[in-house]
PDB file of N, CA and C in Angstrom:
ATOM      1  N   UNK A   1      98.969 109.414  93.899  1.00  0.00           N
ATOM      2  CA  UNK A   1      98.617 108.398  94.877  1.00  0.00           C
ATOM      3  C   UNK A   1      98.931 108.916  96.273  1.00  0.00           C
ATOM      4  N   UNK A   2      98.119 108.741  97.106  1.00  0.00           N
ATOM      5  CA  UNK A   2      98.226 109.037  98.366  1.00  0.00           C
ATOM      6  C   UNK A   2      99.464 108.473  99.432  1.00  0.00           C
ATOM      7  N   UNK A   3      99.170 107.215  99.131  1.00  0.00           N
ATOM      8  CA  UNK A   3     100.800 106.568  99.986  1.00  0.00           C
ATOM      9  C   UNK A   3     101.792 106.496  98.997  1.00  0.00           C
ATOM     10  N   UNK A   4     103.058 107.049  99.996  1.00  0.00           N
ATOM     11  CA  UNK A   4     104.083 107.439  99.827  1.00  0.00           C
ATOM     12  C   UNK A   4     105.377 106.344 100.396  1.00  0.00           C
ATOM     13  N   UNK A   5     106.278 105.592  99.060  1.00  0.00           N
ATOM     14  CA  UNK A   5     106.675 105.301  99.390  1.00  0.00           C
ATOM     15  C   UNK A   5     108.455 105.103  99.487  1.00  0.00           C
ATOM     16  N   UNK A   6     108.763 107.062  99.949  1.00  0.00           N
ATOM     17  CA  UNK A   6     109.585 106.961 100.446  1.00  0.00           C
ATOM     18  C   UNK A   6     110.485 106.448 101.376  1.00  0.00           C
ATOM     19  N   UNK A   7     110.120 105.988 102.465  1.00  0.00           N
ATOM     20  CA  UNK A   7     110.642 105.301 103.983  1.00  0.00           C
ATOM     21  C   UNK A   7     111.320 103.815 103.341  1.00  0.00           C
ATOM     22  N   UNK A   8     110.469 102.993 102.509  1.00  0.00           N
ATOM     23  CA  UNK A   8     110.752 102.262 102.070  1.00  0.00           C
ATOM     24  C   UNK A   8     111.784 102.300 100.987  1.00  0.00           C
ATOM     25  N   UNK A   9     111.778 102.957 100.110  1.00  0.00           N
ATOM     26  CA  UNK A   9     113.263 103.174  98.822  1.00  0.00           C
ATOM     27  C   UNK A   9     114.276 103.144  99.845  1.00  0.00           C
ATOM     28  N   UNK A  10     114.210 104.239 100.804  1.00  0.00           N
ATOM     29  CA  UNK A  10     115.504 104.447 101.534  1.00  0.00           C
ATOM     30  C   UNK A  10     116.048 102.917 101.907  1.00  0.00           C
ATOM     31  N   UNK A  11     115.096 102.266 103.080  1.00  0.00           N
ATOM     32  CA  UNK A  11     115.351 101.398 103.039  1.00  0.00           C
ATOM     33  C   UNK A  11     115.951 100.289 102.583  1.00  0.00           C
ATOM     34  N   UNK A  12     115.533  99.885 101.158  1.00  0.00           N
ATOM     35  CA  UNK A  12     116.070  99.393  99.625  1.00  0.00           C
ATOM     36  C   UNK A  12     117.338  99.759  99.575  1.00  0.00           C
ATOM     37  N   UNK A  13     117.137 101.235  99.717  1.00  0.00           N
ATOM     38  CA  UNK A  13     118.844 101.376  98.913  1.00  0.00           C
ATOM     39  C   UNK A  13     119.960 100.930  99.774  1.00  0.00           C
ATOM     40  N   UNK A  14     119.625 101.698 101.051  1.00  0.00           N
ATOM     41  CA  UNK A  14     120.400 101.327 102.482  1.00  0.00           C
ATOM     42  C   UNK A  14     120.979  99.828 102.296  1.00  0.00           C
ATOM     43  N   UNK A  15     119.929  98.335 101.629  1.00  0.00           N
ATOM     44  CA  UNK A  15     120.424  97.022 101.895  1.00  0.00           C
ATOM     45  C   UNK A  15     120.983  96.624 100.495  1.00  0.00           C
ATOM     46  N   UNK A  16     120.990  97.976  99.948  1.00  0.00           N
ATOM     47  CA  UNK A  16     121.532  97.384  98.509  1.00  0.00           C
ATOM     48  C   UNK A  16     120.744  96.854  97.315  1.00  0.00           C
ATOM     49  N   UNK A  17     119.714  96.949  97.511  1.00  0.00           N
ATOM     50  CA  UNK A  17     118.747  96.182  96.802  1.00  0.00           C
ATOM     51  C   UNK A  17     118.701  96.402  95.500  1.00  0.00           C
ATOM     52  N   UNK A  18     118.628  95.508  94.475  1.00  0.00           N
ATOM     53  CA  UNK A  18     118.825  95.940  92.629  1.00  0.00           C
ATOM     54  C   UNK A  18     117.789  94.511  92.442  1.00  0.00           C
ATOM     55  N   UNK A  19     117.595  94.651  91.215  1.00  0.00           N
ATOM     56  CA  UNK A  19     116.834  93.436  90.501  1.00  0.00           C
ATOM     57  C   UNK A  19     117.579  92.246  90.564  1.00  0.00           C
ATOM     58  N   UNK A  20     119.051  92.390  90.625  1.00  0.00           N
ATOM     59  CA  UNK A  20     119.393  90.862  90.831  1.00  0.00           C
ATOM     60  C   UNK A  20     119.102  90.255  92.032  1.00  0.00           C
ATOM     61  N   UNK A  21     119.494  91.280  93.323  1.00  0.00           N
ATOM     62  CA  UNK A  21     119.277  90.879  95.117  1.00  0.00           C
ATOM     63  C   UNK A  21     118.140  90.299  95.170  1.00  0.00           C
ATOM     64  N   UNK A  22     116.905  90.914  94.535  1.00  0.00           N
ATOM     65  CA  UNK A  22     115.467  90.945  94.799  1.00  0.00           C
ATOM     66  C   UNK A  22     115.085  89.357  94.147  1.00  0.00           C
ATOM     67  N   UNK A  23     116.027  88.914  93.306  1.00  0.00           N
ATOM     68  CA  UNK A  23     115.752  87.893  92.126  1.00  0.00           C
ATOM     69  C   UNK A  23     116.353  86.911  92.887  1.00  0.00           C
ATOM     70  N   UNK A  24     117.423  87.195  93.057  1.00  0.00           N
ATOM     71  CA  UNK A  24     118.385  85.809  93.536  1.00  0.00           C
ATOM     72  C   UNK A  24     117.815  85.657  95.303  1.00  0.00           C
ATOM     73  N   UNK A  25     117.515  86.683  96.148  1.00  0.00           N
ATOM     74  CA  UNK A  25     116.752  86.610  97.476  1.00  0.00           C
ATOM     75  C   UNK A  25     115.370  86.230  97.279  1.00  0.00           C
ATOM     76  N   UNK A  26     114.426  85.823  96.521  1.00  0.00           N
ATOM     77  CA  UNK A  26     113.437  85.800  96.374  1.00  0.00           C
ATOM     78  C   UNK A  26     112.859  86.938  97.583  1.00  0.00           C
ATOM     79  N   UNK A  27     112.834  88.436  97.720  1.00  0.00           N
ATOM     80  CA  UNK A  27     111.991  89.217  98.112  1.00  0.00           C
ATOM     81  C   UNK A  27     111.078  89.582  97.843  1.00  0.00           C
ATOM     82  N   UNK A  28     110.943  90.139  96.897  1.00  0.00           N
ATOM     83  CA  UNK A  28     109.319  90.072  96.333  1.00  0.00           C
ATOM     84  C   UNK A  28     109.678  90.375  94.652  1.00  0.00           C
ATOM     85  N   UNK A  29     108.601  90.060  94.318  1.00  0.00           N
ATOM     86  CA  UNK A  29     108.886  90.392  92.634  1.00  0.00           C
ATOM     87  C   UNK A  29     109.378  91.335  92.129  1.00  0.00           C
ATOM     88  N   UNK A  30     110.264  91.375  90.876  1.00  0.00           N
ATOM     89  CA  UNK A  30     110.769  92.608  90.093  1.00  0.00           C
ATOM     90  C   UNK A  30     109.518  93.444  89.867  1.00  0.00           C
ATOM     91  N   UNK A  31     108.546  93.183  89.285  1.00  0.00           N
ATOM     92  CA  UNK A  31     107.298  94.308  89.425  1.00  0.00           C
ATOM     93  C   UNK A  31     106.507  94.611  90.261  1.00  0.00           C
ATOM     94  N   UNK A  32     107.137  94.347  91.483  1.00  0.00           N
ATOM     95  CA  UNK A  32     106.471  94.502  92.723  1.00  0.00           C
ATOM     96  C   UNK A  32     107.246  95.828  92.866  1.00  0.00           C
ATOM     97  N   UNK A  33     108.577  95.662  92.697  1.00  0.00           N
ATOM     98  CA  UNK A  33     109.606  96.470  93.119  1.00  0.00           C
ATOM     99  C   UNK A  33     109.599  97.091  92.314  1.00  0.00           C
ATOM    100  N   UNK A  34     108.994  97.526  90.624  1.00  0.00           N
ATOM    101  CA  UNK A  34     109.382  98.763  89.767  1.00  0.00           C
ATOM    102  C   UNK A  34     108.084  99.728  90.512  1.00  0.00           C
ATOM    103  N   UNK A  35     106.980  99.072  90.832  1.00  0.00           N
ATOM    104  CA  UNK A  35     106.222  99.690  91.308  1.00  0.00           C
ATOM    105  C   UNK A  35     106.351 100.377  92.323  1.00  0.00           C
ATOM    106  N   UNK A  36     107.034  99.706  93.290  1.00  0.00           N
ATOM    107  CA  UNK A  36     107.641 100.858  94.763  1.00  0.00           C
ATOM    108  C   UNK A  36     108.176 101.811  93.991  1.00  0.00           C
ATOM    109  N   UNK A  37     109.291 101.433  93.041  1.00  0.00           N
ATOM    110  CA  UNK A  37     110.049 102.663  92.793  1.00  0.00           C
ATOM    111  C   UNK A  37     109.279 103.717  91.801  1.00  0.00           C
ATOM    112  N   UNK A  38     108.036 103.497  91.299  1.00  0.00           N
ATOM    113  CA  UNK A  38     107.152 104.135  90.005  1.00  0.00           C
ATOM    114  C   UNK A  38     105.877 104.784  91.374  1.00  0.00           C
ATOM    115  N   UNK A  39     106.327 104.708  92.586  1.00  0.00           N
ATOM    116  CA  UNK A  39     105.016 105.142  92.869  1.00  0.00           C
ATOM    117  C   UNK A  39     103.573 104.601  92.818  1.00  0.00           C
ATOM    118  N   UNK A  40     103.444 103.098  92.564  1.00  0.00           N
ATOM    119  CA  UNK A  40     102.331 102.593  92.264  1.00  0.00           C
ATOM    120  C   UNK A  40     101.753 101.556  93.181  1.00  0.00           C
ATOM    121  N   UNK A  41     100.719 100.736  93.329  1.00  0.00           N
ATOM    122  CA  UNK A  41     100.125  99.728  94.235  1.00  0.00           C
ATOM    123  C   UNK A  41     100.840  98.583  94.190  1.00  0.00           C
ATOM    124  N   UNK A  42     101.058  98.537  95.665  1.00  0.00           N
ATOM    125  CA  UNK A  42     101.442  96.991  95.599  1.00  0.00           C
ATOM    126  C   UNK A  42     100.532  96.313  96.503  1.00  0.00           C
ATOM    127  N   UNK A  43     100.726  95.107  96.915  1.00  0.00           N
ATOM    128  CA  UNK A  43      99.832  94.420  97.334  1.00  0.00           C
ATOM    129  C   UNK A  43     100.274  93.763  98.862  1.00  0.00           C
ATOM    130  N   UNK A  44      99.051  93.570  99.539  1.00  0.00           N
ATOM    131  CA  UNK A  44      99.797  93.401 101.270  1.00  0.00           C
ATOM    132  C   UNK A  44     100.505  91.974 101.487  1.00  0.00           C
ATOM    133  N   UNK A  45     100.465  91.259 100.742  1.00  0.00           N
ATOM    134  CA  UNK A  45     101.518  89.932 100.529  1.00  0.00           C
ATOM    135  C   UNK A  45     103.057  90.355 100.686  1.00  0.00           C
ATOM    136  N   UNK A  46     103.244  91.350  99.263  1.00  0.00           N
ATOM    137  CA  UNK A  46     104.214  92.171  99.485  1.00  0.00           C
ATOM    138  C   UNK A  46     105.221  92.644 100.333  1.00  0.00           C
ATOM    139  N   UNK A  47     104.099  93.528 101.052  1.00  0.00           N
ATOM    140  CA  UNK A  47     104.241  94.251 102.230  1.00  0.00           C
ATOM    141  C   UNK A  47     104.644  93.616 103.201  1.00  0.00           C
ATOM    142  N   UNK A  48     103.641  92.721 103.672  1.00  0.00           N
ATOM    143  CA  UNK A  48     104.569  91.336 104.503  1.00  0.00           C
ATOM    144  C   UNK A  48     105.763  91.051 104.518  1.00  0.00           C
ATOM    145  N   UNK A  49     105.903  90.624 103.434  1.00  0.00           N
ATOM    146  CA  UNK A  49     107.368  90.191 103.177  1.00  0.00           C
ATOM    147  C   UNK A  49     108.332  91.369 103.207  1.00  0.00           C
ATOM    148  N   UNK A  50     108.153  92.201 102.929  1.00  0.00           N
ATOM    149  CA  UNK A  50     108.849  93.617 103.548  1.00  0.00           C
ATOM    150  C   UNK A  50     109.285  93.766 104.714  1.00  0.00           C
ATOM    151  N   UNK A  51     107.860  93.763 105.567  1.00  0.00           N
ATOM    152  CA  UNK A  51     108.312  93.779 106.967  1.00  0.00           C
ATOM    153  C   UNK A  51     108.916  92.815 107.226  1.00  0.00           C
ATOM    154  N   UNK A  52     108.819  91.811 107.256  1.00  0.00           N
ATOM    155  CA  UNK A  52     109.756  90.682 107.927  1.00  0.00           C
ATOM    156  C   UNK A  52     111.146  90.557 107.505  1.00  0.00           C
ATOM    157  N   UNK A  53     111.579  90.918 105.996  1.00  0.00           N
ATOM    158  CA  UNK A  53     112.644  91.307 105.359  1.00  0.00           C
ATOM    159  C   UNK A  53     112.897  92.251 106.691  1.00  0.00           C
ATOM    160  N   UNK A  54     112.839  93.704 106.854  1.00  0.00           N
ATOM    161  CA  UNK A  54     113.577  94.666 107.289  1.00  0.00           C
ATOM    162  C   UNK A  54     112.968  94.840 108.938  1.00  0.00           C
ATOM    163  N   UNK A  55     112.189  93.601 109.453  1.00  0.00           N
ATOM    164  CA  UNK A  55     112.035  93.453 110.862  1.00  0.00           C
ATOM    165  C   UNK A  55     111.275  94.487 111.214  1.00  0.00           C
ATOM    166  N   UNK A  56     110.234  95.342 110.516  1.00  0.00           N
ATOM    167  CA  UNK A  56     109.191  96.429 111.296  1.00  0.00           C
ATOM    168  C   UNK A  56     107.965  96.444 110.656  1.00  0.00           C
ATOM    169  N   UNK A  57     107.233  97.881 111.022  1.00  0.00           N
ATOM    170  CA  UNK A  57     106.221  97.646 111.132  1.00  0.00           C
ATOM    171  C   UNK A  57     105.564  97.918 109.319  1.00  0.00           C
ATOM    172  N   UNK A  58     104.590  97.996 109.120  1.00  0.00           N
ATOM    173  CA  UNK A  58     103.719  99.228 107.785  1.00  0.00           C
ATOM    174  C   UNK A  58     104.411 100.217 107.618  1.00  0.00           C
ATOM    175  N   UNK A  59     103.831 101.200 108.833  1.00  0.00           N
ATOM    176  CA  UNK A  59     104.387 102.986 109.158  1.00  0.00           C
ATOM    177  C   UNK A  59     105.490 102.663 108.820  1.00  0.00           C
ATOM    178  N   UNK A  60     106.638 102.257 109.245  1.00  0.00           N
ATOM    179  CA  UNK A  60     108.344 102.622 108.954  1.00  0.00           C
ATOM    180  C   UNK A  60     108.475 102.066 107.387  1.00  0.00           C
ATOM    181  N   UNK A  61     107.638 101.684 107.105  1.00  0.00           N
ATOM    182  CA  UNK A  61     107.936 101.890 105.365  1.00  0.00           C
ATOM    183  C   UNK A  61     106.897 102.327 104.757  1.00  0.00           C
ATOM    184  N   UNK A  62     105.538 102.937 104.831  1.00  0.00           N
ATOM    185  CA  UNK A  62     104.615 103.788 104.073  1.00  0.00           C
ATOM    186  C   UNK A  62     104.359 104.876 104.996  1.00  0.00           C
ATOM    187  N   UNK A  63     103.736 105.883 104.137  1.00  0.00           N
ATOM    188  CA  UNK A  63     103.513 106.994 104.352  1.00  0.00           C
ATOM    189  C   UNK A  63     102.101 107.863 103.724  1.00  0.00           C
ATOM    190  N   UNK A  64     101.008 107.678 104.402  1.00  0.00           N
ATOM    191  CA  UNK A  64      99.734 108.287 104.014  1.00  0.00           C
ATOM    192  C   UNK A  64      99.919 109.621 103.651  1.00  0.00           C
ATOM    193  N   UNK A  65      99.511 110.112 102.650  1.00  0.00           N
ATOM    194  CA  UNK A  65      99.443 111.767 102.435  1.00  0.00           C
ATOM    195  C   UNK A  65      98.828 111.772 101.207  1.00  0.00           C
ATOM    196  N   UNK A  66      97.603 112.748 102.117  1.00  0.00           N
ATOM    197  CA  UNK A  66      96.069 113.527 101.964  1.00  0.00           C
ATOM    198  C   UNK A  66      96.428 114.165 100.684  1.00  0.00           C
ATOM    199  N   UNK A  67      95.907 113.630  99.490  1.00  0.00           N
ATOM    200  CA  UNK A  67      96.066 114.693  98.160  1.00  0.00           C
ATOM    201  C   UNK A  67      94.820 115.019  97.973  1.00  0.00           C
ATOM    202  N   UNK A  68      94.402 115.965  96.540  1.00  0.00           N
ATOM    203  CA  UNK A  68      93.190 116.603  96.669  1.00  0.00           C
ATOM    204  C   UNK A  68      92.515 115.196  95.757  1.00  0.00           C
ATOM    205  N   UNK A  69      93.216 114.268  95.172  1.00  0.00           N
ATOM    206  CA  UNK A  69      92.415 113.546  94.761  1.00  0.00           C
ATOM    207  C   UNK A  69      92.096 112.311  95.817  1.00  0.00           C
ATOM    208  N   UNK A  70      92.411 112.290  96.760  1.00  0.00           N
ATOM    209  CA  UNK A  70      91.734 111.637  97.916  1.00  0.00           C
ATOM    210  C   UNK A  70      91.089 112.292  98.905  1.00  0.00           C
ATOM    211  N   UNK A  71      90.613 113.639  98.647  1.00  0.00           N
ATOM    212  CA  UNK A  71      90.154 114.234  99.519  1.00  0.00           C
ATOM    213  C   UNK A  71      88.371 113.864  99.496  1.00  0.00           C
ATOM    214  N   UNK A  72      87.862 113.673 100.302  1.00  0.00           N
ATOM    215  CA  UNK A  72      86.299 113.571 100.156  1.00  0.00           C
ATOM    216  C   UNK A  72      85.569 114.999  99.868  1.00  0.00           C
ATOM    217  N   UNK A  73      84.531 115.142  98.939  1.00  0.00           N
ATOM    218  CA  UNK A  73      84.218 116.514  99.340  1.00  0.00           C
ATOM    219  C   UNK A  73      82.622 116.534  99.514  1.00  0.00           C
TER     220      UNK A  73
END
């Protein structure tokens, strides 16, 4: 997958974040969150709530990068 979502784990870990925080804070769903951590799609509802959780923007928690299976040819 092309976006990368390192910036964001850090983030996570930095506030402590585990399945109970995420559960008992209502942040976003436990399979919202295995998916950040699996590398997989989440959805811009999500994301929202991300940013406003950690007060910024998209960019400071994703990261676009060009693989050959997103490359156009």
């Amino acid at each position: 997958m092309a976006i990368k979502y390192d910036k964001l784990i850090k983030k996570m870990q930095a506030a402590g974040f585990n399945t109970y925080k995420i559960k008992h804070e209502s942040i976003i769903g436990t399979a919202t969150y295995k998916k950040i951590l699996e590398g997989g799609h989440i959805d811009t509802r999500s994301l929202d709530k991300l940013c406003k959780y950690f007060n910024c923007q998209p960019g400071d928690l994703l990261e676009y990068e060009e693989s050959e299976e997103t490359s156009p040819e």
